[in-house]
PDB file of N, CA and C in Angstrom:
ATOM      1  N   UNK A   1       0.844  -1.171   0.000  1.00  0.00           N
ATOM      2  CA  UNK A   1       0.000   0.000   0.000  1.00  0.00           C
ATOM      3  C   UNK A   1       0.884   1.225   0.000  1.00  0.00           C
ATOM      4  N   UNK A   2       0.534   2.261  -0.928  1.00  0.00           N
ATOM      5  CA  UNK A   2       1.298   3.447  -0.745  1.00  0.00           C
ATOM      6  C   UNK A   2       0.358   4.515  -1.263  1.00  0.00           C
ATOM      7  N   UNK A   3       0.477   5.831  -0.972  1.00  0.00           N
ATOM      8  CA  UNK A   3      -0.414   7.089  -1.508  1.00  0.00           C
ATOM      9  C   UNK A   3       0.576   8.068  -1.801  1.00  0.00           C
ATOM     10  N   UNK A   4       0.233   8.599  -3.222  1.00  0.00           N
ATOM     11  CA  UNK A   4       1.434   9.437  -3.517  1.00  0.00           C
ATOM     12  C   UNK A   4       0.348  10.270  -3.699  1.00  0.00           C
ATOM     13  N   UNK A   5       0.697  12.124  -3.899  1.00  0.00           N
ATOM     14  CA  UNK A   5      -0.191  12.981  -4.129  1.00  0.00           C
ATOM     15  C   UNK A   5       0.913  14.133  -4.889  1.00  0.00           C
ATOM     16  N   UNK A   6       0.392  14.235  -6.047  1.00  0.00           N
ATOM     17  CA  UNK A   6       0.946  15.004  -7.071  1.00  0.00           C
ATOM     18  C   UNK A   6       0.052  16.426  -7.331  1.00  0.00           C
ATOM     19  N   UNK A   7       0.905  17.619  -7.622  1.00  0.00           N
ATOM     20  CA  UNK A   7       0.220  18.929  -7.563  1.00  0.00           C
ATOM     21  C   UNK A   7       0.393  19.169  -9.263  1.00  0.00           C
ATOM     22  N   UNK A   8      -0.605  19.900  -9.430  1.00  0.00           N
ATOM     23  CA  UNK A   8      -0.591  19.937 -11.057  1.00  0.00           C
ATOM     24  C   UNK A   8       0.399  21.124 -11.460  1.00  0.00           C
ATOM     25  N   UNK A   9       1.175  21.782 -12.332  1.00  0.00           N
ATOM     26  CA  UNK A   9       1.690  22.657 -13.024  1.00  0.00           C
ATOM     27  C   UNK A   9       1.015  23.949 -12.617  1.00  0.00           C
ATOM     28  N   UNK A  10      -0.638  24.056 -13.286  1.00  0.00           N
ATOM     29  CA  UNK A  10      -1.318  25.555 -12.730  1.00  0.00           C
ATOM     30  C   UNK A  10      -1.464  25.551 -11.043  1.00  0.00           C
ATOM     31  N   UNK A  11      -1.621  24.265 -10.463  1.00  0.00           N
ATOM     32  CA  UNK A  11      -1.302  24.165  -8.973  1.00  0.00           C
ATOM     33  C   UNK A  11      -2.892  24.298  -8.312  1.00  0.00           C
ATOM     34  N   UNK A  12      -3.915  23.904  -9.206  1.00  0.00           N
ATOM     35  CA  UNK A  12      -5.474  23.916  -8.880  1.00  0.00           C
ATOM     36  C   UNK A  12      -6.005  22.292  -8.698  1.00  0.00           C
ATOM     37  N   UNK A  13      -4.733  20.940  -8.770  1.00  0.00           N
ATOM     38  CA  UNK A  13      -5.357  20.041  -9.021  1.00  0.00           C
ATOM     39  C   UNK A  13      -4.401  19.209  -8.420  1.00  0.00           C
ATOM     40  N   UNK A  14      -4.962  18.275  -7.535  1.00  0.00           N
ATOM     41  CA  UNK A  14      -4.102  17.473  -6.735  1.00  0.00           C
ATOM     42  C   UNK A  14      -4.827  15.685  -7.552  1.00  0.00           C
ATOM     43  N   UNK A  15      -3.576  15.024  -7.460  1.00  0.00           N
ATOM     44  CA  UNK A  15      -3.774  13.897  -7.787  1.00  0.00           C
ATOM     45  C   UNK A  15      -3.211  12.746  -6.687  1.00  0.00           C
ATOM     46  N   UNK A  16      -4.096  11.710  -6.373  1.00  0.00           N
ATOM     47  CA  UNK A  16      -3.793  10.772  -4.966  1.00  0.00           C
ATOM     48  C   UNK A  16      -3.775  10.022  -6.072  1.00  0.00           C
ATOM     49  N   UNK A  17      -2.797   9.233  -5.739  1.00  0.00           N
ATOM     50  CA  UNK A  17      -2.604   7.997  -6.416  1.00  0.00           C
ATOM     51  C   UNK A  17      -2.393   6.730  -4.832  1.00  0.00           C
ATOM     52  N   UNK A  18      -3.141   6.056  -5.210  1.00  0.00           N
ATOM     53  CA  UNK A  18      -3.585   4.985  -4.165  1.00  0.00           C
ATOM     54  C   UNK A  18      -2.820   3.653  -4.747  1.00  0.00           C
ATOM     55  N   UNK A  19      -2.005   2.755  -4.496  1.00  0.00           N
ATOM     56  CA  UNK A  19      -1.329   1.308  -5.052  1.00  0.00           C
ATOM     57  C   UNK A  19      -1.766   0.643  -3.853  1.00  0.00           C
ATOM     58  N   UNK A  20      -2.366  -1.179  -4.093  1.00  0.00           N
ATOM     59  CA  UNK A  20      -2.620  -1.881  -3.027  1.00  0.00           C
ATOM     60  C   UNK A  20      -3.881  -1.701  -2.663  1.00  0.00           C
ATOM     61  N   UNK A  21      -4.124  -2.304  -1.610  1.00  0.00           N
ATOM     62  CA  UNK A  21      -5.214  -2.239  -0.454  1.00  0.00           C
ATOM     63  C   UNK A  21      -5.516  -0.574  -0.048  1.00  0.00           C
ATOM     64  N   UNK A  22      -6.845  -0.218  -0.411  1.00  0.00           N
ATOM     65  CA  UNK A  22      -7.112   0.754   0.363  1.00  0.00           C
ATOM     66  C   UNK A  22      -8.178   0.472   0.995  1.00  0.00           C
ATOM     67  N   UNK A  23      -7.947   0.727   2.531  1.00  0.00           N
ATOM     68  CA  UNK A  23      -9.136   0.731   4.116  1.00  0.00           C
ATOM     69  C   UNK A  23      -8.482   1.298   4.837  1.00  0.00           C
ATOM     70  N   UNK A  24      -8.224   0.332   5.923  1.00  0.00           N
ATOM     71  CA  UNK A  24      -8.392   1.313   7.373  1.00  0.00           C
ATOM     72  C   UNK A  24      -7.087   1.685   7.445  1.00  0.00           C
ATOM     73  N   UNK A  25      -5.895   0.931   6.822  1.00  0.00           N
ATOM     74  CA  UNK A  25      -4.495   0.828   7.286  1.00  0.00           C
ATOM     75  C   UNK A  25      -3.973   2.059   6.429  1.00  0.00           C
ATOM     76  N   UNK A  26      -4.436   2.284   5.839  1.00  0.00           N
ATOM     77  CA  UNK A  26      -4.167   3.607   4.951  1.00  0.00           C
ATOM     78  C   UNK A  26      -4.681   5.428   5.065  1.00  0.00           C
ATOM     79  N   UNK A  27      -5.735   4.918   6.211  1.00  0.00           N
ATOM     80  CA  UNK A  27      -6.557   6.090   6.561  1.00  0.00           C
ATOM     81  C   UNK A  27      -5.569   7.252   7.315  1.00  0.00           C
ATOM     82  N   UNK A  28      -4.404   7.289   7.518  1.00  0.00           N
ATOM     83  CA  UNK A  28      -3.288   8.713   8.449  1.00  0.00           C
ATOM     84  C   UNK A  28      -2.928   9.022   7.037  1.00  0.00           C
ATOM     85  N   UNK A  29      -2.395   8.050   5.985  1.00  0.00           N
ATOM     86  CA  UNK A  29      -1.433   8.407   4.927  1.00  0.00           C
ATOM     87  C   UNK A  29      -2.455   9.291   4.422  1.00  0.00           C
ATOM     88  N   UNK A  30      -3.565   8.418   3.930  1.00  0.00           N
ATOM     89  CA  UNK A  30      -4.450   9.587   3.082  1.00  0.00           C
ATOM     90  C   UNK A  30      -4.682  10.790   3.247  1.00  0.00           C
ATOM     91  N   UNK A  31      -5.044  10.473   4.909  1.00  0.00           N
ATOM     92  CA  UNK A  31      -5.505  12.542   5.607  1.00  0.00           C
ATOM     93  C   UNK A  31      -4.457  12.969   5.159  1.00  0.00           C
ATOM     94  N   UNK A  32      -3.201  12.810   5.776  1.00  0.00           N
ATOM     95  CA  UNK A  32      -2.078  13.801   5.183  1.00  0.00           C
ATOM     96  C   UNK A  32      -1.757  13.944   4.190  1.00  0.00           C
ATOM     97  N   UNK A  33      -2.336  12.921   2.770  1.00  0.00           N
ATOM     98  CA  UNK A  33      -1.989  13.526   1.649  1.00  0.00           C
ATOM     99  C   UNK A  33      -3.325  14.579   0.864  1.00  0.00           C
ATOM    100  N   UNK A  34      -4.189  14.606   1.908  1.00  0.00           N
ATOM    101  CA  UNK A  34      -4.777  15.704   1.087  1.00  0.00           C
ATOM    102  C   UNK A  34      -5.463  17.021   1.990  1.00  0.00           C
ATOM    103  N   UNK A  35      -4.833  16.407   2.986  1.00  0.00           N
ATOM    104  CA  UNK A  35      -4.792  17.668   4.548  1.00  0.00           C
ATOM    105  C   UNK A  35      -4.149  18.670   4.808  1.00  0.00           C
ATOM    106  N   UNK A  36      -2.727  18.111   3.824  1.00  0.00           N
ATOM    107  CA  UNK A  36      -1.461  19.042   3.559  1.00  0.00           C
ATOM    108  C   UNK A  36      -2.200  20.677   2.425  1.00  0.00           C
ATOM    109  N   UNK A  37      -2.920  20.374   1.991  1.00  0.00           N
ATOM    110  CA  UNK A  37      -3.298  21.302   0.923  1.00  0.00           C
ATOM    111  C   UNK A  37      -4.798  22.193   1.744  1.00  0.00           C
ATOM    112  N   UNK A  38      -5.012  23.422   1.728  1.00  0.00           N
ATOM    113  CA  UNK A  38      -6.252  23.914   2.274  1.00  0.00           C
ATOM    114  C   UNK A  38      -7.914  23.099   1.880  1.00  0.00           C
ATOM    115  N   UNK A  39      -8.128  23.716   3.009  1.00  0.00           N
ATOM    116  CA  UNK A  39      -9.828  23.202   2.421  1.00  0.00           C
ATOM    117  C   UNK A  39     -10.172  24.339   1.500  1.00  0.00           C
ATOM    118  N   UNK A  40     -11.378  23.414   0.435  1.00  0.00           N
ATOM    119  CA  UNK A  40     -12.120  24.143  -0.701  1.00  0.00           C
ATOM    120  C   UNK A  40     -11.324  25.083  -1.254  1.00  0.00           C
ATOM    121  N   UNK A  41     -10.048  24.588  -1.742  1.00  0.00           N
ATOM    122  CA  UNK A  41      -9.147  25.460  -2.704  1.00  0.00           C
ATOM    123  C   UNK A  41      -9.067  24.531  -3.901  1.00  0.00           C
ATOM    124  N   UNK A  42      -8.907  23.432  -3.768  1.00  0.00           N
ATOM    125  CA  UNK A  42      -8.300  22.385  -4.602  1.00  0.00           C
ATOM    126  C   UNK A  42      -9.239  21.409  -5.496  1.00  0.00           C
ATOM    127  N   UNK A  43      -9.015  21.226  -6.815  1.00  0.00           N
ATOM    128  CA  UNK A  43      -9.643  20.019  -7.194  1.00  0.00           C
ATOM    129  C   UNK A  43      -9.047  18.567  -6.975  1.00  0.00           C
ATOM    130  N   UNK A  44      -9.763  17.109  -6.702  1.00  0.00           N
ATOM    131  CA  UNK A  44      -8.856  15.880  -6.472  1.00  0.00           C
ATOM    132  C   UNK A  44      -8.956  15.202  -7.242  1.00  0.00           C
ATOM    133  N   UNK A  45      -8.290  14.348  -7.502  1.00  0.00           N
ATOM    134  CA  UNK A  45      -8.471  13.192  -8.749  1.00  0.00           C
ATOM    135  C   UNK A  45      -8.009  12.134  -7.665  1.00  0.00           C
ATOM    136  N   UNK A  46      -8.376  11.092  -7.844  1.00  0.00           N
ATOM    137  CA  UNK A  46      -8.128  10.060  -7.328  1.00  0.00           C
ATOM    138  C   UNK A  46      -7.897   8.807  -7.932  1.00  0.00           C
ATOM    139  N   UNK A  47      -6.412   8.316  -8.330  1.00  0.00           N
ATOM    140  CA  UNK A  47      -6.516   7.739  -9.162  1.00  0.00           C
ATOM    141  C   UNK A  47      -6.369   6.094  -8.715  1.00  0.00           C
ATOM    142  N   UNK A  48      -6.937   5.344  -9.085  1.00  0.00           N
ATOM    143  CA  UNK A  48      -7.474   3.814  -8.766  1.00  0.00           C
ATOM    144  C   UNK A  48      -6.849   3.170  -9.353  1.00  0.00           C
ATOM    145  N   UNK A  49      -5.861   3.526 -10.425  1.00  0.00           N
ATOM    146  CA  UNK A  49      -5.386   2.515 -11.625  1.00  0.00           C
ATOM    147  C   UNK A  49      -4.274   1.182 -10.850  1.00  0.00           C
ATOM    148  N   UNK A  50      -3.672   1.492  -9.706  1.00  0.00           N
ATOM    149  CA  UNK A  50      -3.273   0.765  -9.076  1.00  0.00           C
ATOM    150  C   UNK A  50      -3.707   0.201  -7.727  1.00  0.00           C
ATOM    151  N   UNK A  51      -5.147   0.312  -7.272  1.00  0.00           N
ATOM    152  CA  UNK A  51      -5.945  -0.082  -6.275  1.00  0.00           C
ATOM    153  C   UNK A  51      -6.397  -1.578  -6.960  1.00  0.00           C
ATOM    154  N   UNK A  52      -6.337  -2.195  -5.739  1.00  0.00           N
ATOM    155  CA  UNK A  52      -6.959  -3.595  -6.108  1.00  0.00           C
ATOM    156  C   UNK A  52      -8.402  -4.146  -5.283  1.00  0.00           C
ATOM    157  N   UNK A  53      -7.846  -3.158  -4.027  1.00  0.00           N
ATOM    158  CA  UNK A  53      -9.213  -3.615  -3.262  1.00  0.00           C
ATOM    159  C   UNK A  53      -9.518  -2.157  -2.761  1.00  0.00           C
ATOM    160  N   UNK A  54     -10.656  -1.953  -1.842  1.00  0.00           N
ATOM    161  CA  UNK A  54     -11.739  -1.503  -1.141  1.00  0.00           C
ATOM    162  C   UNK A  54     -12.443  -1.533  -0.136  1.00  0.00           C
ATOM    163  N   UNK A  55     -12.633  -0.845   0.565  1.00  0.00           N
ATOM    164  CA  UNK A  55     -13.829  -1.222   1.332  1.00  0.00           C
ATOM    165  C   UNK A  55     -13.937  -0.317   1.886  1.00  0.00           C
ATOM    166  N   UNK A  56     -15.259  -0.323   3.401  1.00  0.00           N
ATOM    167  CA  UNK A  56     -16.332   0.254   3.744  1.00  0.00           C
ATOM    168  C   UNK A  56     -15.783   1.555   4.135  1.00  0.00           C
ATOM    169  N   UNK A  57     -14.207   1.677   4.948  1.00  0.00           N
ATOM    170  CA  UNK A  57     -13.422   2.450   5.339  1.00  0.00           C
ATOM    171  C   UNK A  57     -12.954   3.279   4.744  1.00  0.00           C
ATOM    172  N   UNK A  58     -12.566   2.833   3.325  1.00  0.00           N
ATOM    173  CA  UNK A  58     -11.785   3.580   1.839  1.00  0.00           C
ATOM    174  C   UNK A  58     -13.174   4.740   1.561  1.00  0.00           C
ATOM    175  N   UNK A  59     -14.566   3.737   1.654  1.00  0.00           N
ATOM    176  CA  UNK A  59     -15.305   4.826   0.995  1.00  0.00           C
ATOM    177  C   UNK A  59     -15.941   6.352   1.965  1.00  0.00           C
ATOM    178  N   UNK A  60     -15.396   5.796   3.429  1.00  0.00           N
ATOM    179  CA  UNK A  60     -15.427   6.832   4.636  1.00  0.00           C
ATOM    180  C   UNK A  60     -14.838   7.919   4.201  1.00  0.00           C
ATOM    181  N   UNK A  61     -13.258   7.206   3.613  1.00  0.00           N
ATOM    182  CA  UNK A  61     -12.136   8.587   3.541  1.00  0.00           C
ATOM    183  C   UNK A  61     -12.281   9.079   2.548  1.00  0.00           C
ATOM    184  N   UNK A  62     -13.229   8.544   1.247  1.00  0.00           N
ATOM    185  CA  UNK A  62     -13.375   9.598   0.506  1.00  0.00           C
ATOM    186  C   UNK A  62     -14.509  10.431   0.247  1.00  0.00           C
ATOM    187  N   UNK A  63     -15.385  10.017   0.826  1.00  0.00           N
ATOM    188  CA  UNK A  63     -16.386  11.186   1.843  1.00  0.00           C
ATOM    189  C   UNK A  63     -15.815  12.297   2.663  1.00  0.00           C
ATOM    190  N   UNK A  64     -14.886  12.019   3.355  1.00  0.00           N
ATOM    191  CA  UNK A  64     -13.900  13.110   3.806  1.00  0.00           C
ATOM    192  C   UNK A  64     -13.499  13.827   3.139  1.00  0.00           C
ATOM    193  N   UNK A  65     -13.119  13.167   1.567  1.00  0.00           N
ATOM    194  CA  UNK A  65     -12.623  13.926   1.275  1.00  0.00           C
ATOM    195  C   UNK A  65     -12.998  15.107   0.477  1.00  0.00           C
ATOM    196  N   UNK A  66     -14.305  14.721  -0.076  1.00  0.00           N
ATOM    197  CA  UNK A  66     -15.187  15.315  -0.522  1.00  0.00           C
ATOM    198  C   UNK A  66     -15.699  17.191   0.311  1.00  0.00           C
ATOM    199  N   UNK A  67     -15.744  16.508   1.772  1.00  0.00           N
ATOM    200  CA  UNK A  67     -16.232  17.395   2.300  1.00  0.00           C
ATOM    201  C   UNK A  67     -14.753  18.532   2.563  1.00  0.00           C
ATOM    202  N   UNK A  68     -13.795  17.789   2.576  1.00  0.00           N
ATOM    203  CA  UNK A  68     -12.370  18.805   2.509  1.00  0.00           C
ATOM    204  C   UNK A  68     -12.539  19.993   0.935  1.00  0.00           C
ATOM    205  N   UNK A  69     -12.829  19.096   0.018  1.00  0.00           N
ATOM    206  CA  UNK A  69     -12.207  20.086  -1.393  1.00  0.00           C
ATOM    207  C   UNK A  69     -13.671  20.822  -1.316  1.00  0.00           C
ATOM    208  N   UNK A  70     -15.008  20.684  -0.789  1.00  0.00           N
ATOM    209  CA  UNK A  70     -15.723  21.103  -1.155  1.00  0.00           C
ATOM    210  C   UNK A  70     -16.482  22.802  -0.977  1.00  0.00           C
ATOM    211  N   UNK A  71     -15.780  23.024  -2.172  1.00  0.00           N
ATOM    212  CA  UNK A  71     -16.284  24.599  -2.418  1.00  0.00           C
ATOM    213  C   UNK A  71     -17.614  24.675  -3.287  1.00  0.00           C
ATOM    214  N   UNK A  72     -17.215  24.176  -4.592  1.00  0.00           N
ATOM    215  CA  UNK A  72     -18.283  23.345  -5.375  1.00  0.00           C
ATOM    216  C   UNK A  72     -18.965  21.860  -5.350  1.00  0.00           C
ATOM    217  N   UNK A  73     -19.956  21.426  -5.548  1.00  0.00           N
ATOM    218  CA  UNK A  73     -19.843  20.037  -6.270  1.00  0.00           C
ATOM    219  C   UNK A  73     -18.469  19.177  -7.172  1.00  0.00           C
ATOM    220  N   UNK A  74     -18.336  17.941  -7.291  1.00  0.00           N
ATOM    221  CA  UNK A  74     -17.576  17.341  -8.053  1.00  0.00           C
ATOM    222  C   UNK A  74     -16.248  18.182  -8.114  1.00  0.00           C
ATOM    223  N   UNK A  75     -15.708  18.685  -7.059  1.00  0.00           N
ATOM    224  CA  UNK A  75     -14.186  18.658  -6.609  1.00  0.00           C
ATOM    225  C   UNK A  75     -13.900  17.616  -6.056  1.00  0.00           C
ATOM    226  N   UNK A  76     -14.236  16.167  -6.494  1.00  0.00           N
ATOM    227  CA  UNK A  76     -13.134  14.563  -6.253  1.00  0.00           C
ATOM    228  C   UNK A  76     -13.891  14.474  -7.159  1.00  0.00           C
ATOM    229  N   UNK A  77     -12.760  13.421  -8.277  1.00  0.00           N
ATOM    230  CA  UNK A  77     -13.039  12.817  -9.247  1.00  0.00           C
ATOM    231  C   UNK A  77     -12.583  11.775  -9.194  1.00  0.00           C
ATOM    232  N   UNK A  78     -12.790  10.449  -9.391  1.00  0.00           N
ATOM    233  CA  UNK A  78     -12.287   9.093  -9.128  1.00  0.00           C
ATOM    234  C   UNK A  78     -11.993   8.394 -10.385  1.00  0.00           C
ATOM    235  N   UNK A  79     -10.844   8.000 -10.692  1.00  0.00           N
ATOM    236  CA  UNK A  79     -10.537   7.800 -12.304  1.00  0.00           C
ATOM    237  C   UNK A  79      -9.412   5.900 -12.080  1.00  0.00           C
ATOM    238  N   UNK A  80      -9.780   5.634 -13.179  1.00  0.00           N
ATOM    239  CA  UNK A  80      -8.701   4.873 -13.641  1.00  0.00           C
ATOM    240  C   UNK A  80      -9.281   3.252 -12.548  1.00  0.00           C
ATOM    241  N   UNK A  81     -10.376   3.256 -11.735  1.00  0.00           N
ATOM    242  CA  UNK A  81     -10.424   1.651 -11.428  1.00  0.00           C
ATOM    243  C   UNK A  81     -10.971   0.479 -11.978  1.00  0.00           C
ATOM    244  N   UNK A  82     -10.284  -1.128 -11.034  1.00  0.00           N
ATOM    245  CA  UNK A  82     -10.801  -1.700 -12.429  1.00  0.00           C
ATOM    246  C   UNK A  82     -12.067  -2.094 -12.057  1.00  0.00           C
ATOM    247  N   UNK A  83     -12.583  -3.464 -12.470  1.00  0.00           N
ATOM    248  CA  UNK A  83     -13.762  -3.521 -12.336  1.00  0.00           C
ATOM    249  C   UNK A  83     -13.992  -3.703 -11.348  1.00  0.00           C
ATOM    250  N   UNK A  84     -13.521  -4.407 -10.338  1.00  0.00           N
ATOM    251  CA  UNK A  84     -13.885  -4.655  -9.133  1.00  0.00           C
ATOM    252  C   UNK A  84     -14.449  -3.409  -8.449  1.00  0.00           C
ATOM    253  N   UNK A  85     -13.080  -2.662  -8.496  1.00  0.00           N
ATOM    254  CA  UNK A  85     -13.527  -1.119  -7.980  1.00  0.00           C
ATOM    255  C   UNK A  85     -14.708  -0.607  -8.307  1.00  0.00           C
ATOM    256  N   UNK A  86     -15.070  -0.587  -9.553  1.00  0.00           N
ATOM    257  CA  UNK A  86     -16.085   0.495  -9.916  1.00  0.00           C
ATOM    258  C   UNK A  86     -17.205  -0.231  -9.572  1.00  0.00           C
ATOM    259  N   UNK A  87     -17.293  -1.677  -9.439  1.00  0.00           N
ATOM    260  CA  UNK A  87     -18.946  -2.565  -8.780  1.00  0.00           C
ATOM    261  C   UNK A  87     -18.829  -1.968  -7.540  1.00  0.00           C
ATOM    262  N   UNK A  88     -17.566  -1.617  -6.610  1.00  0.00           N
ATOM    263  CA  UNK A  88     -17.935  -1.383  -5.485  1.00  0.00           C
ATOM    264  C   UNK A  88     -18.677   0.217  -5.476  1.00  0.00           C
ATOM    265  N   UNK A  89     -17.972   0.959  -6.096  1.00  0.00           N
ATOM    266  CA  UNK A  89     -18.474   2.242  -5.708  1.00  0.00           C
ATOM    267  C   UNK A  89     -19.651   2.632  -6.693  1.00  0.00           C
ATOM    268  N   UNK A  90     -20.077   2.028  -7.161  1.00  0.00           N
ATOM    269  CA  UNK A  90     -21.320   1.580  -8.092  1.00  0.00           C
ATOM    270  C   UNK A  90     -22.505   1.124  -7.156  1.00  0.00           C
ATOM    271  N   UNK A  91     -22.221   0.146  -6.380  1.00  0.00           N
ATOM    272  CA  UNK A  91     -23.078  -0.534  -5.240  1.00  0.00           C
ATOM    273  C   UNK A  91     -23.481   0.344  -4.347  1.00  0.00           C
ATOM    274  N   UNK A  92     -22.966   1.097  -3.978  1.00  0.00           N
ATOM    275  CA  UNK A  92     -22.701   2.169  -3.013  1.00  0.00           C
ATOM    276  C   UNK A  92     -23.019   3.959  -3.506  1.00  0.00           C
ATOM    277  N   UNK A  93     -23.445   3.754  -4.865  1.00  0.00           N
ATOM    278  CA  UNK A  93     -24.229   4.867  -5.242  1.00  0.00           C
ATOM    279  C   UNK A  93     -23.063   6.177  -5.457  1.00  0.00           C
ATOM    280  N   UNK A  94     -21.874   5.862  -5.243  1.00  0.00           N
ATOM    281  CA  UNK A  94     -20.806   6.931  -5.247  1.00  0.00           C
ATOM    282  C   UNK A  94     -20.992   7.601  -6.842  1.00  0.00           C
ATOM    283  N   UNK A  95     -21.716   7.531  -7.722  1.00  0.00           N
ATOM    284  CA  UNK A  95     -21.880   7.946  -8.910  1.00  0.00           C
ATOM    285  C   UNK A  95     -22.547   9.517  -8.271  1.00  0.00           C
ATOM    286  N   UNK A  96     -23.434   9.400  -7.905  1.00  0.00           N
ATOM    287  CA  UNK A  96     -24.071  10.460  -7.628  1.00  0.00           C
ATOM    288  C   UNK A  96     -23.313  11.641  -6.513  1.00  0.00           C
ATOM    289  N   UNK A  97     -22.249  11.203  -6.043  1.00  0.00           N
ATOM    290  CA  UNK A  97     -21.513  12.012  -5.484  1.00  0.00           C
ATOM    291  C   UNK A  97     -20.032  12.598  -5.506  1.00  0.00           C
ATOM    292  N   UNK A  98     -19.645  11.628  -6.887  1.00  0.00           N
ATOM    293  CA  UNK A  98     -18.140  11.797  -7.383  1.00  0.00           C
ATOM    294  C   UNK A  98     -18.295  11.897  -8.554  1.00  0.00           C
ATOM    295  N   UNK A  99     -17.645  11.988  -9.117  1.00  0.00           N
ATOM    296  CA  UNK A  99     -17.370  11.921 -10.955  1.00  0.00           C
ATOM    297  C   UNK A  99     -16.470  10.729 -10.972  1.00  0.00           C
ATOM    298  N   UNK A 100     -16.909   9.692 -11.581  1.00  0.00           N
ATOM    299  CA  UNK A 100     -15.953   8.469 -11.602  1.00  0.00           C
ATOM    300  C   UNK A 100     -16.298   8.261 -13.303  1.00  0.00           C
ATOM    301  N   UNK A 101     -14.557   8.281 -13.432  1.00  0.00           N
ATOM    302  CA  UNK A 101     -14.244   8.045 -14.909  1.00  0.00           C
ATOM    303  C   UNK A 101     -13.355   6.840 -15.001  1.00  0.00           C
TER     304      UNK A 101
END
Protein backbone atom coordinates (compact mmCIF):
# COMPACT_ATOMS: atom_id res chain seq x y z
CA UNK A 1 0.00 0.00 0.00
CA UNK A 2 1.30 3.45 -0.75
CA UNK A 3 -0.41 7.09 -1.51
CA UNK A 4 1.43 9.44 -3.52
CA UNK A 5 -0.19 12.98 -4.13
CA UNK A 6 0.95 15.00 -7.07
CA UNK A 7 0.22 18.93 -7.56
CA UNK A 8 -0.59 19.94 -11.06
CA UNK A 9 1.69 22.66 -13.02
CA UNK A 10 -1.32 25.55 -12.73
CA UNK A 11 -1.30 24.16 -8.97
CA UNK A 12 -5.47 23.92 -8.88
CA UNK A 13 -5.36 20.04 -9.02
CA UNK A 14 -4.10 17.47 -6.74
CA UNK A 15 -3.77 13.90 -7.79
CA UNK A 16 -3.79 10.77 -4.97
CA UNK A 17 -2.60 8.00 -6.42
CA UNK A 18 -3.59 4.99 -4.16
CA UNK A 19 -1.33 1.31 -5.05
CA UNK A 20 -2.62 -1.88 -3.03
CA UNK A 21 -5.21 -2.24 -0.45
CA UNK A 22 -7.11 0.75 0.36
CA UNK A 23 -9.14 0.73 4.12
CA UNK A 24 -8.39 1.31 7.37
CA UNK A 25 -4.50 0.83 7.29
CA UNK A 26 -4.17 3.61 4.95
CA UNK A 27 -6.56 6.09 6.56
CA UNK A 28 -3.29 8.71 8.45
CA UNK A 29 -1.43 8.41 4.93
CA UNK A 30 -4.45 9.59 3.08
CA UNK A 31 -5.51 12.54 5.61
CA UNK A 32 -2.08 13.80 5.18
CA UNK A 33 -1.99 13.53 1.65
CA UNK A 34 -4.78 15.70 1.09
CA UNK A 35 -4.79 17.67 4.55
CA UNK A 36 -1.46 19.04 3.56
CA UNK A 37 -3.30 21.30 0.92
CA UNK A 38 -6.25 23.91 2.27
CA UNK A 39 -9.83 23.20 2.42
CA UNK A 40 -12.12 24.14 -0.70
CA UNK A 41 -9.15 25.46 -2.70
CA UNK A 42 -8.30 22.39 -4.60
CA UNK A 43 -9.64 20.02 -7.19
CA UNK A 44 -8.86 15.88 -6.47
CA UNK A 45 -8.47 13.19 -8.75
CA UNK A 46 -8.13 10.06 -7.33
CA UNK A 47 -6.52 7.74 -9.16
CA UNK A 48 -7.47 3.81 -8.77
CA UNK A 49 -5.39 2.51 -11.62
CA UNK A 50 -3.27 0.77 -9.08
CA UNK A 51 -5.95 -0.08 -6.28
CA UNK A 52 -6.96 -3.60 -6.11
CA UNK A 53 -9.21 -3.62 -3.26
CA UNK A 54 -11.74 -1.50 -1.14
CA UNK A 55 -13.83 -1.22 1.33
CA UNK A 56 -16.33 0.25 3.74
CA UNK A 57 -13.42 2.45 5.34
CA UNK A 58 -11.79 3.58 1.84
CA UNK A 59 -15.31 4.83 0.99
CA UNK A 60 -15.43 6.83 4.64
CA UNK A 61 -12.14 8.59 3.54
CA UNK A 62 -13.38 9.60 0.51
CA UNK A 63 -16.39 11.19 1.84
CA UNK A 64 -13.90 13.11 3.81
CA UNK A 65 -12.62 13.93 1.28
CA UNK A 66 -15.19 15.31 -0.52
CA UNK A 67 -16.23 17.40 2.30
CA UNK A 68 -12.37 18.81 2.51
CA UNK A 69 -12.21 20.09 -1.39
CA UNK A 70 -15.72 21.10 -1.16
CA UNK A 71 -16.28 24.60 -2.42
CA UNK A 72 -18.28 23.35 -5.37
CA UNK A 73 -19.84 20.04 -6.27
CA UNK A 74 -17.58 17.34 -8.05
CA UNK A 75 -14.19 18.66 -6.61
CA UNK A 76 -13.13 14.56 -6.25
CA UNK A 77 -13.04 12.82 -9.25
CA UNK A 78 -12.29 9.09 -9.13
CA UNK A 79 -10.54 7.80 -12.30
CA UNK A 80 -8.70 4.87 -13.64
CA UNK A 81 -10.42 1.65 -11.43
CA UNK A 82 -10.80 -1.70 -12.43
CA UNK A 83 -13.76 -3.52 -12.34
CA UNK A 84 -13.88 -4.66 -9.13
CA UNK A 85 -13.53 -1.12 -7.98
CA UNK A 86 -16.09 0.50 -9.92
CA UNK A 87 -18.95 -2.57 -8.78
CA UNK A 88 -17.93 -1.38 -5.49
CA UNK A 89 -18.47 2.24 -5.71
CA UNK A 90 -21.32 1.58 -8.09
CA UNK A 91 -23.08 -0.53 -5.24
CA UNK A 92 -22.70 2.17 -3.01
CA UNK A 93 -24.23 4.87 -5.24
CA UNK A 94 -20.81 6.93 -5.25
CA UNK A 95 -21.88 7.95 -8.91
CA UNK A 96 -24.07 10.46 -7.63
CA UNK A 97 -21.51 12.01 -5.48
CA UNK A 98 -18.14 11.80 -7.38
CA UNK A 99 -17.37 11.92 -10.96
CA UNK A 100 -15.95 8.47 -11.60
CA UNK A 101 -14.24 8.05 -14.91
Amino acid sequence: MSISSELSDDEKTVTLKIAGRFDFSTHQDFMQAYKSYPKGEKLFVVDLAETDYLDSSAMGMLLQLREHSTVQENNVMLINGNDAVLEILQIANFGKLFTIQ
